[in-house]
N, C-alpha and C. Protein backbone atom coordinates (compact mmCIF):
# COMPACT_ATOMS: atom_id res chain seq x y z
N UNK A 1 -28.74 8.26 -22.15
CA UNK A 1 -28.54 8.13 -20.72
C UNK A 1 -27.26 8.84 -20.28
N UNK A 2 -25.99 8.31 -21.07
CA UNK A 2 -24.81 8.99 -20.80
C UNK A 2 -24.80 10.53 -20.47
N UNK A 3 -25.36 11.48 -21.88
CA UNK A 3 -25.62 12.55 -22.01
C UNK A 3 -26.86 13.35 -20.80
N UNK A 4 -27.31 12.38 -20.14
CA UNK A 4 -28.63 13.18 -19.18
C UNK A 4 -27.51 13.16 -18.21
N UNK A 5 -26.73 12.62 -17.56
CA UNK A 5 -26.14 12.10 -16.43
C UNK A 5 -24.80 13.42 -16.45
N UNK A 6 -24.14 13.72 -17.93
CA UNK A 6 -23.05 14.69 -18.14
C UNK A 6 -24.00 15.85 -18.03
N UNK A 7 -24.92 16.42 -18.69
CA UNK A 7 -25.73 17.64 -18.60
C UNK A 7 -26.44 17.47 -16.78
N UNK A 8 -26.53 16.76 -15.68
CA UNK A 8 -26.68 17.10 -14.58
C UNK A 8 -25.49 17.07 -13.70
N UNK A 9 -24.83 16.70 -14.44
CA UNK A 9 -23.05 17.17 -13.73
C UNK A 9 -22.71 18.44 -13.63
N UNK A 10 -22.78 19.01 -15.16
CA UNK A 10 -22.77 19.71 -15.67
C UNK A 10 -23.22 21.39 -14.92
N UNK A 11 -24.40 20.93 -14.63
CA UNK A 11 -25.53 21.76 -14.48
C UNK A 11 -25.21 22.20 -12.60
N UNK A 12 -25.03 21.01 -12.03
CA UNK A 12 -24.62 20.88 -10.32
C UNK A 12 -23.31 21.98 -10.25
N UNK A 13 -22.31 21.73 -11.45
CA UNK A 13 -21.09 21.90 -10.93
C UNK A 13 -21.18 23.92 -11.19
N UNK A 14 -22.45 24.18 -12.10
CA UNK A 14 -22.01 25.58 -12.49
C UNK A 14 -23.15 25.93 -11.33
N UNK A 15 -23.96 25.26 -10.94
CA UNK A 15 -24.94 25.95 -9.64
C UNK A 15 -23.79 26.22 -8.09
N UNK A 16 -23.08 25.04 -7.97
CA UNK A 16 -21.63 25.69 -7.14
C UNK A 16 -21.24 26.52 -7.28
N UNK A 17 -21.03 27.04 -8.74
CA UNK A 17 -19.53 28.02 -8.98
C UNK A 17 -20.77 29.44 -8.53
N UNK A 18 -21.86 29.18 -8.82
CA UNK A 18 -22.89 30.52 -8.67
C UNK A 18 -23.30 30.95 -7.41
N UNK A 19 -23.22 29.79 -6.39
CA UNK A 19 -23.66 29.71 -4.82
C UNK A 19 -22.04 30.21 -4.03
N UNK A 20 -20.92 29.88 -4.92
CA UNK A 20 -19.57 30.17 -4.37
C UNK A 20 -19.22 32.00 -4.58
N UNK A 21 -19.68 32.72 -5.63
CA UNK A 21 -19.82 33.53 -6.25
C UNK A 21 -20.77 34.51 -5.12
N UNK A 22 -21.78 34.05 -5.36
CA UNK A 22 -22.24 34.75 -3.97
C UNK A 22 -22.41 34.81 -2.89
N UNK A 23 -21.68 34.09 -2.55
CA UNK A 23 -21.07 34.35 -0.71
C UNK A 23 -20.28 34.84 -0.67
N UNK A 24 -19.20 34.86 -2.07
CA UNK A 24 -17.94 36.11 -1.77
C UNK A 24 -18.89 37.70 -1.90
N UNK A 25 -19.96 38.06 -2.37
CA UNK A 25 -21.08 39.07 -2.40
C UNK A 25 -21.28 39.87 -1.11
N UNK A 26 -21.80 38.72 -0.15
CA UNK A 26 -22.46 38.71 0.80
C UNK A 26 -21.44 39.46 1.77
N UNK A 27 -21.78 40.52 2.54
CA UNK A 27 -21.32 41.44 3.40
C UNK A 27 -20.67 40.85 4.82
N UNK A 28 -20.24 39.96 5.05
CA UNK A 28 -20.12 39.00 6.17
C UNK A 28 -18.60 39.15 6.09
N UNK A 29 -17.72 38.58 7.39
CA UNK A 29 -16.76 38.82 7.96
C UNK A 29 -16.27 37.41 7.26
N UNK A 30 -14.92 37.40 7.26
CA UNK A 30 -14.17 36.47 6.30
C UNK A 30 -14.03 35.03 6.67
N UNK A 31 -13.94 35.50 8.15
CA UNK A 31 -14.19 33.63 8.63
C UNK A 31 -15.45 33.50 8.62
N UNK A 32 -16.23 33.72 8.69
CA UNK A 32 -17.67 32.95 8.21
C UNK A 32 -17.96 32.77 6.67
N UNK A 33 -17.37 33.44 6.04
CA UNK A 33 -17.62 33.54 4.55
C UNK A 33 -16.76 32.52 4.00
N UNK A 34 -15.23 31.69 4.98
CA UNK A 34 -15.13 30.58 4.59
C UNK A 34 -15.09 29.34 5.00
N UNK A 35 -16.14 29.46 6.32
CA UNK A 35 -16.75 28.67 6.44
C UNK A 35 -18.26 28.14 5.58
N UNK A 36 -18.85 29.11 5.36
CA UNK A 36 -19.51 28.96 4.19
C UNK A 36 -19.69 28.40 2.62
N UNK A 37 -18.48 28.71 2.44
CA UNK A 37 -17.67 28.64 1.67
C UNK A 37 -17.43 26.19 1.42
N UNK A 38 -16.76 26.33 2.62
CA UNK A 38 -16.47 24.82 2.89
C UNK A 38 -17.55 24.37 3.05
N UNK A 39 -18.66 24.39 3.31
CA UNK A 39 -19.89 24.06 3.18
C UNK A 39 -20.63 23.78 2.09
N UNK A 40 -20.42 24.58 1.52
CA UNK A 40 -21.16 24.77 -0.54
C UNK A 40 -20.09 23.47 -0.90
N UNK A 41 -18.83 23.12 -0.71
CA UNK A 41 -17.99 22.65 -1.51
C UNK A 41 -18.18 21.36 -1.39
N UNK A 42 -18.40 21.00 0.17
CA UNK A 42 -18.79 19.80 0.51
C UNK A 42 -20.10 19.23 0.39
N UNK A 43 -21.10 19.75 0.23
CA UNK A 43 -22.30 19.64 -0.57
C UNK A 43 -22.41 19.57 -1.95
N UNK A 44 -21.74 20.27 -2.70
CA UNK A 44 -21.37 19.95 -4.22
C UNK A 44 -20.66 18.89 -4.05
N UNK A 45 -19.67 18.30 -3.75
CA UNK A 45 -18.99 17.26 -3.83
C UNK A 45 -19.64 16.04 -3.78
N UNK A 46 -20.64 15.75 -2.62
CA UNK A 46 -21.45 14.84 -2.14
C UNK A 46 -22.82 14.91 -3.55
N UNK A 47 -23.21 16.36 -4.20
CA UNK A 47 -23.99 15.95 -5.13
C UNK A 47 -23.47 15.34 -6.44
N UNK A 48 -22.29 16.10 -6.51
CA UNK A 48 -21.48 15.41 -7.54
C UNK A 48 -21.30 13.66 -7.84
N UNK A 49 -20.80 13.08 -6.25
CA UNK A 49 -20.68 11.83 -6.23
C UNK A 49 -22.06 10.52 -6.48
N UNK A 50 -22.97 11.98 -6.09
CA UNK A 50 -24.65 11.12 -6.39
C UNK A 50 -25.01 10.94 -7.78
N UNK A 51 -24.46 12.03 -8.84
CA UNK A 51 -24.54 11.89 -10.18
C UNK A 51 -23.68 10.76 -10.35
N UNK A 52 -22.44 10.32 -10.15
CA UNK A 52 -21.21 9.57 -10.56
C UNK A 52 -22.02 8.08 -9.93
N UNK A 53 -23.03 7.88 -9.27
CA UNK A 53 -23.51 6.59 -8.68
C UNK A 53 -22.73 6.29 -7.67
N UNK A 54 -21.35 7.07 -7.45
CA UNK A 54 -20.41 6.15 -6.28
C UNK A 54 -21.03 6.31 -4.86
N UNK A 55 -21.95 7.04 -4.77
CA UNK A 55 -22.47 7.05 -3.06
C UNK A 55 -23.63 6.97 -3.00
C-alpha cells in the first residue's frame, strides 16, 4: 500500500516537472507563460495533497 501511494507521488510530481517544461517551450509572451505556470503548480499541489489523504 505504502509503495502504490510513493510510486503515484512519484509519478504526479515528474508529470509537473514535464507540463512545467513545456510551457517554458511554448511560444507565448512571459506573463502568460507565468501565469500558466502558477496554474500547473497549484494543481500539482492540490494533486499532491490528494495522494497525502490531507484534502
Amino acid at each position: 500500500m505504502g509503495a502504490s501511494i510513493l510510486i503515484g507521488i512519484l509519478i504526479t510530481f515528474l508529470v509537473i516537472v514535464l507540463v512545467l517544461y513545456l510551457v517554458q517551450r511554448l511560444p507565448i509572451d512571459g506573463r502568460m507563460r507565468q501565469i500558466v505556470q502558477i496554474i500547473v503548480i497549484i494543481i500539482g499541489i492540490v494533486s499532491l495533497l490528494k495522494y497525502l489523504a490531507v484534502w
